[in-house]
Structure formats: structure tokens, C-alpha cells
C-alpha atoms as a PDB file:
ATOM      1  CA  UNK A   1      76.759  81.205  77.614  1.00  0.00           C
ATOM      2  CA  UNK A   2      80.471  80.414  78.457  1.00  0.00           C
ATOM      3  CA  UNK A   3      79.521  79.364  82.382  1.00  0.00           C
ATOM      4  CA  UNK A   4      76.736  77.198  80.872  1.00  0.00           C
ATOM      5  CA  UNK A   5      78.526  75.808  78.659  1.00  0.00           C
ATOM      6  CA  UNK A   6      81.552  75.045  81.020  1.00  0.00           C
ATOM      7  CA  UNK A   7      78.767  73.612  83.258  1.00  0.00           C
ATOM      8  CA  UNK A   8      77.457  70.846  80.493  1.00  0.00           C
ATOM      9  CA  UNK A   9      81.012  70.069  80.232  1.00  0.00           C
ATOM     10  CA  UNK A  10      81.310  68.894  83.113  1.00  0.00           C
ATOM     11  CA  UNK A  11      78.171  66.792  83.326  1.00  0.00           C
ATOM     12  CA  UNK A  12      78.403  65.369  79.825  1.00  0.00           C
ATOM     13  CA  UNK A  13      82.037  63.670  81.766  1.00  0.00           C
ATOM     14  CA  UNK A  14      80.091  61.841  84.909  1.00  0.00           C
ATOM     15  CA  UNK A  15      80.702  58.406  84.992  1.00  0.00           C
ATOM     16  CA  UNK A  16      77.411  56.454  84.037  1.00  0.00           C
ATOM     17  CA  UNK A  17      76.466  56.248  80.565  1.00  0.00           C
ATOM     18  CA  UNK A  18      72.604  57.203  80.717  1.00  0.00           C
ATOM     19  CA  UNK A  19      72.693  60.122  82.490  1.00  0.00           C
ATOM     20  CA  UNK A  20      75.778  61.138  80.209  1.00  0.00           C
ATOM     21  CA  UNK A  21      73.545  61.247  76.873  1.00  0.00           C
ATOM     22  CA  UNK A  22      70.836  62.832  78.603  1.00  0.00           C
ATOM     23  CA  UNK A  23      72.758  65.876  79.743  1.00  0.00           C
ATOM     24  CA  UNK A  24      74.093  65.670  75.888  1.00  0.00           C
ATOM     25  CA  UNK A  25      70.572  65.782  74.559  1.00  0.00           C
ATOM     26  CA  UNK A  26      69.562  68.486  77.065  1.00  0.00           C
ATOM     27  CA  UNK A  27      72.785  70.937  76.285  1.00  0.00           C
ATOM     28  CA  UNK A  28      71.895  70.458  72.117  1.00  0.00           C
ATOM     29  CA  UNK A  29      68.238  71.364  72.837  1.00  0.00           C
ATOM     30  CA  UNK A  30      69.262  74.553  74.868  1.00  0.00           C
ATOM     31  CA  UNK A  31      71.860  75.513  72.615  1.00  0.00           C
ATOM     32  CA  UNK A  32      70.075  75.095  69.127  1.00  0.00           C
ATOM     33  CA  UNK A  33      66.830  77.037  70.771  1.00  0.00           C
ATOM     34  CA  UNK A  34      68.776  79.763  72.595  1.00  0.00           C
ATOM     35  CA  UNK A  35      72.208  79.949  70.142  1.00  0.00           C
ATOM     36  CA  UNK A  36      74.955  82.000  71.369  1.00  0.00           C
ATOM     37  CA  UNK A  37      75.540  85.552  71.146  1.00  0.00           C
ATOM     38  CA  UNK A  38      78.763  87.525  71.707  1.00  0.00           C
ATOM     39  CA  UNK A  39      78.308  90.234  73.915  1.00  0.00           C
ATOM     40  CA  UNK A  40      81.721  91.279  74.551  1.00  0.00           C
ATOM     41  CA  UNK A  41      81.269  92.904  70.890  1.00  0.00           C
ATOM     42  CA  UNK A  42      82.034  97.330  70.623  1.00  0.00           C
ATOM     43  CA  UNK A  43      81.881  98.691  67.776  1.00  0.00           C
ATOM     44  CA  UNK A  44      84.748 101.388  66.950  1.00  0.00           C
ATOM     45  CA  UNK A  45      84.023 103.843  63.976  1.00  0.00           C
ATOM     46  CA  UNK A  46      86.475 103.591  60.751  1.00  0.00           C
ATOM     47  CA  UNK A  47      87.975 106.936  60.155  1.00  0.00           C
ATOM     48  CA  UNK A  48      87.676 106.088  56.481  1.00  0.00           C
ATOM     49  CA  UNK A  49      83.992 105.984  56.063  1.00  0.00           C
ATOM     50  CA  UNK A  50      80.952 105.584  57.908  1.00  0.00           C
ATOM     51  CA  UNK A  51      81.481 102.056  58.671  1.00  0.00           C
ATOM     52  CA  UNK A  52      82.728 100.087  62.184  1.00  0.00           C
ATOM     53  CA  UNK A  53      85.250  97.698  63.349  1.00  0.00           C
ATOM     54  CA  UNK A  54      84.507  94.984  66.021  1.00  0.00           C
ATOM     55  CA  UNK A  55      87.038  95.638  69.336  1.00  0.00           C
ATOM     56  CA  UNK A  56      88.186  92.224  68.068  1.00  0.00           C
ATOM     57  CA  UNK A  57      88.640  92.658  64.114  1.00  0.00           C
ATOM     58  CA  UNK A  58      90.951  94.663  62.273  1.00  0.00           C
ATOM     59  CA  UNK A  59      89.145  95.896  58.864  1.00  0.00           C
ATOM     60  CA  UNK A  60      86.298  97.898  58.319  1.00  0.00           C
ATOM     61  CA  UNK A  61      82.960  96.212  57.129  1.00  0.00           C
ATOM     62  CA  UNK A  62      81.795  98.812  54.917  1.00  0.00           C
ATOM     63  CA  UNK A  63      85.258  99.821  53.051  1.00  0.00           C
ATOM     64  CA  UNK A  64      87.405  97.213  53.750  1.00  0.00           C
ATOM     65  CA  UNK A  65      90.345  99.600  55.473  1.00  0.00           C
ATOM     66  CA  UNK A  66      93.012  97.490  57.878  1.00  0.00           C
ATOM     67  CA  UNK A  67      93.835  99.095  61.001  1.00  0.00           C
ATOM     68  CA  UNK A  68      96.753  97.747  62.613  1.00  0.00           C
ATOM     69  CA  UNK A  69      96.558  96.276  66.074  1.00  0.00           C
ATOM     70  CA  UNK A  70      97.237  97.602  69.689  1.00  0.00           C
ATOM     71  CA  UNK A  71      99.747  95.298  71.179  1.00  0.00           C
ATOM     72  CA  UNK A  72      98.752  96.342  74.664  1.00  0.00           C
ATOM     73  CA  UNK A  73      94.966  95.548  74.060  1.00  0.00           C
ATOM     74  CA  UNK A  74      94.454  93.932  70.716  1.00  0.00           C
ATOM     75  CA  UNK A  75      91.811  96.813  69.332  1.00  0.00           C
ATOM     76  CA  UNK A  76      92.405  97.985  66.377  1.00  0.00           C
ATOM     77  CA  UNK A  77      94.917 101.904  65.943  1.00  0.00           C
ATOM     78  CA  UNK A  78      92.312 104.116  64.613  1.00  0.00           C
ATOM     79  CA  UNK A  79      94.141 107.711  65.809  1.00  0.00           C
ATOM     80  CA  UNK A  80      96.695 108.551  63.800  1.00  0.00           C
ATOM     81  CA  UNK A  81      98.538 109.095  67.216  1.00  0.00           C
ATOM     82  CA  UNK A  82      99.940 105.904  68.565  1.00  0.00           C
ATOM     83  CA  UNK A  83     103.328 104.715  70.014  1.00  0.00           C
ATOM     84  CA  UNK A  84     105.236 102.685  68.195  1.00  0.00           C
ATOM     85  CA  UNK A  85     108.452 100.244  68.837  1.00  0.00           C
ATOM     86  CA  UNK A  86     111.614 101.077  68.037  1.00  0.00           C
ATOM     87  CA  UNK A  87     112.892  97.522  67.497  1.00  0.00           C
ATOM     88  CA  UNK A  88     109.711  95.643  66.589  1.00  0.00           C
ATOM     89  CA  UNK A  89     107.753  98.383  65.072  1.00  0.00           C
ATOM     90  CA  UNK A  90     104.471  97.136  66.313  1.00  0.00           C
ATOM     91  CA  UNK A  91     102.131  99.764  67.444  1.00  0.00           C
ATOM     92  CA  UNK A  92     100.077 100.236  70.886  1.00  0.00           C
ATOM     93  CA  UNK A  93      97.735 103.095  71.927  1.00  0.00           C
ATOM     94  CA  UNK A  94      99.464 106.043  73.243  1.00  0.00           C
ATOM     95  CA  UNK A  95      97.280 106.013  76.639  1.00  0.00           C
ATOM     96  CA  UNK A  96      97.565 101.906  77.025  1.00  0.00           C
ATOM     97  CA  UNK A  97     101.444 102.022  76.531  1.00  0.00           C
ATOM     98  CA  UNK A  98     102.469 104.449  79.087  1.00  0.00           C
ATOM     99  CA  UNK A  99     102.817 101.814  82.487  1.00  0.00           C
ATOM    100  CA  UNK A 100     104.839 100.158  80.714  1.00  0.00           C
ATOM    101  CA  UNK A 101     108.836  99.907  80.591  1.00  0.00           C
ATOM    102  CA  UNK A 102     109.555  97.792  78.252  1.00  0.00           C
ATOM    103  CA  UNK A 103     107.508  96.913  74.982  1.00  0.00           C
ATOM    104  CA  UNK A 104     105.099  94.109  75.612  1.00  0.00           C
ATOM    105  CA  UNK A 105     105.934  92.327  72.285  1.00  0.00           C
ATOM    106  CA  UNK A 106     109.391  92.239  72.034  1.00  0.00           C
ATOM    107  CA  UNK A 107     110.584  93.773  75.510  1.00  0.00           C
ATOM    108  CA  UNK A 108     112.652  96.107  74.445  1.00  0.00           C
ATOM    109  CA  UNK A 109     113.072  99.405  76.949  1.00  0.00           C
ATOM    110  CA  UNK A 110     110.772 101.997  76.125  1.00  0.00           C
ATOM    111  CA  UNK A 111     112.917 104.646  75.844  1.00  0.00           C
END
């Protein structure tokens, strides 16, 4: 999707006019008969229920729980066993955090 779509971007922006609203036409009948999907979606398991999280979201579909984030890679803390900042007090997987020095939010040395 994203390298076709990057690719009628830069068609819809040639110069004549015509050929312009044809690539237009042609993107809007590919994209309404074929409409995105996101692949990049894994589901993580809530430790609350038998619901799941997208890697991307934060709350639980099924029970509504918020997990906070991982600073290092944005997923959402489901372990109870996570690092957390000393100054900021934002939270990062225990595994992601350790090649780091300094914390990735608020830089402060990782003690």
C-alpha cells in the first residue's frame, strides 16, 4: 500500500493537467476496490482477560485495561517486570532498555 501510494503521489504532481486527473481517477479506483489493510498489526494478550492489544494501542478491546507504554518501542508493558526511570518515571521493557545509558525520554543516566 504505502509504496503505491507514494508512487500515485508522485504522478498525480506531473506537470500537464490531463494526464494529472487520470492518474487521480486511476489511484481512487484502485484504492476504493482494493482498500488498505494494516499489516504491521500483532496482537499481544491482556493479562486481565482473554482479550488483545494491537503492538500499537494501549487498552484492551475486550475489558478496557490501559497498559502503559514502552518508551524504547512504543508496545504496550504487559509483564509486571519492567524498568522504570528514576527522574521521568516512564517505563520501558526490561530486555529493550538494557543498550542503553541513558533513558531515551528524558536522558537521564541509567544508573
Amino acid at each position: 500500500f504505502g509504496t503505491c501510494s507514494n508512487a500515485f503521489i508522485k504522478l498525480e504532481n506531473v506537470d500537464k493537467a490531463e494526464s494529472r486527473l487520470e492518474y487521480e481517477e486511476l489511484a481512487v479506483e484502485i484504492f476504493t476496490r482494493y482498500p488498505p489493510r494494516d499489516s504491521r498489526t500483532q496482537k499481544i494478550e491482556c493479562t486481565n482477560c482473554e482479550g488483545s492489544i494491537t503492538d500499537y494501542g494501549n487498552t484492551c478491546s475486550i475489558c478496557d485495561t490501559k497498559y502503559p507504554r514502552c518508551i524504547v518501542t512504543g508496545s504496550p508493558l504487559t509483564s509486571v517486570h519492567f524498568w522504570q526511570c528514576d527522574t521521568c518515571k516512564h517505563r520501558a521493557q526490561e530486555t529493550d532498555i538494557v543498550s542503553f545509558s541513558t533513558c531515551p525520554l528524558c536522558h537521564a543516566l541509567i544508573a
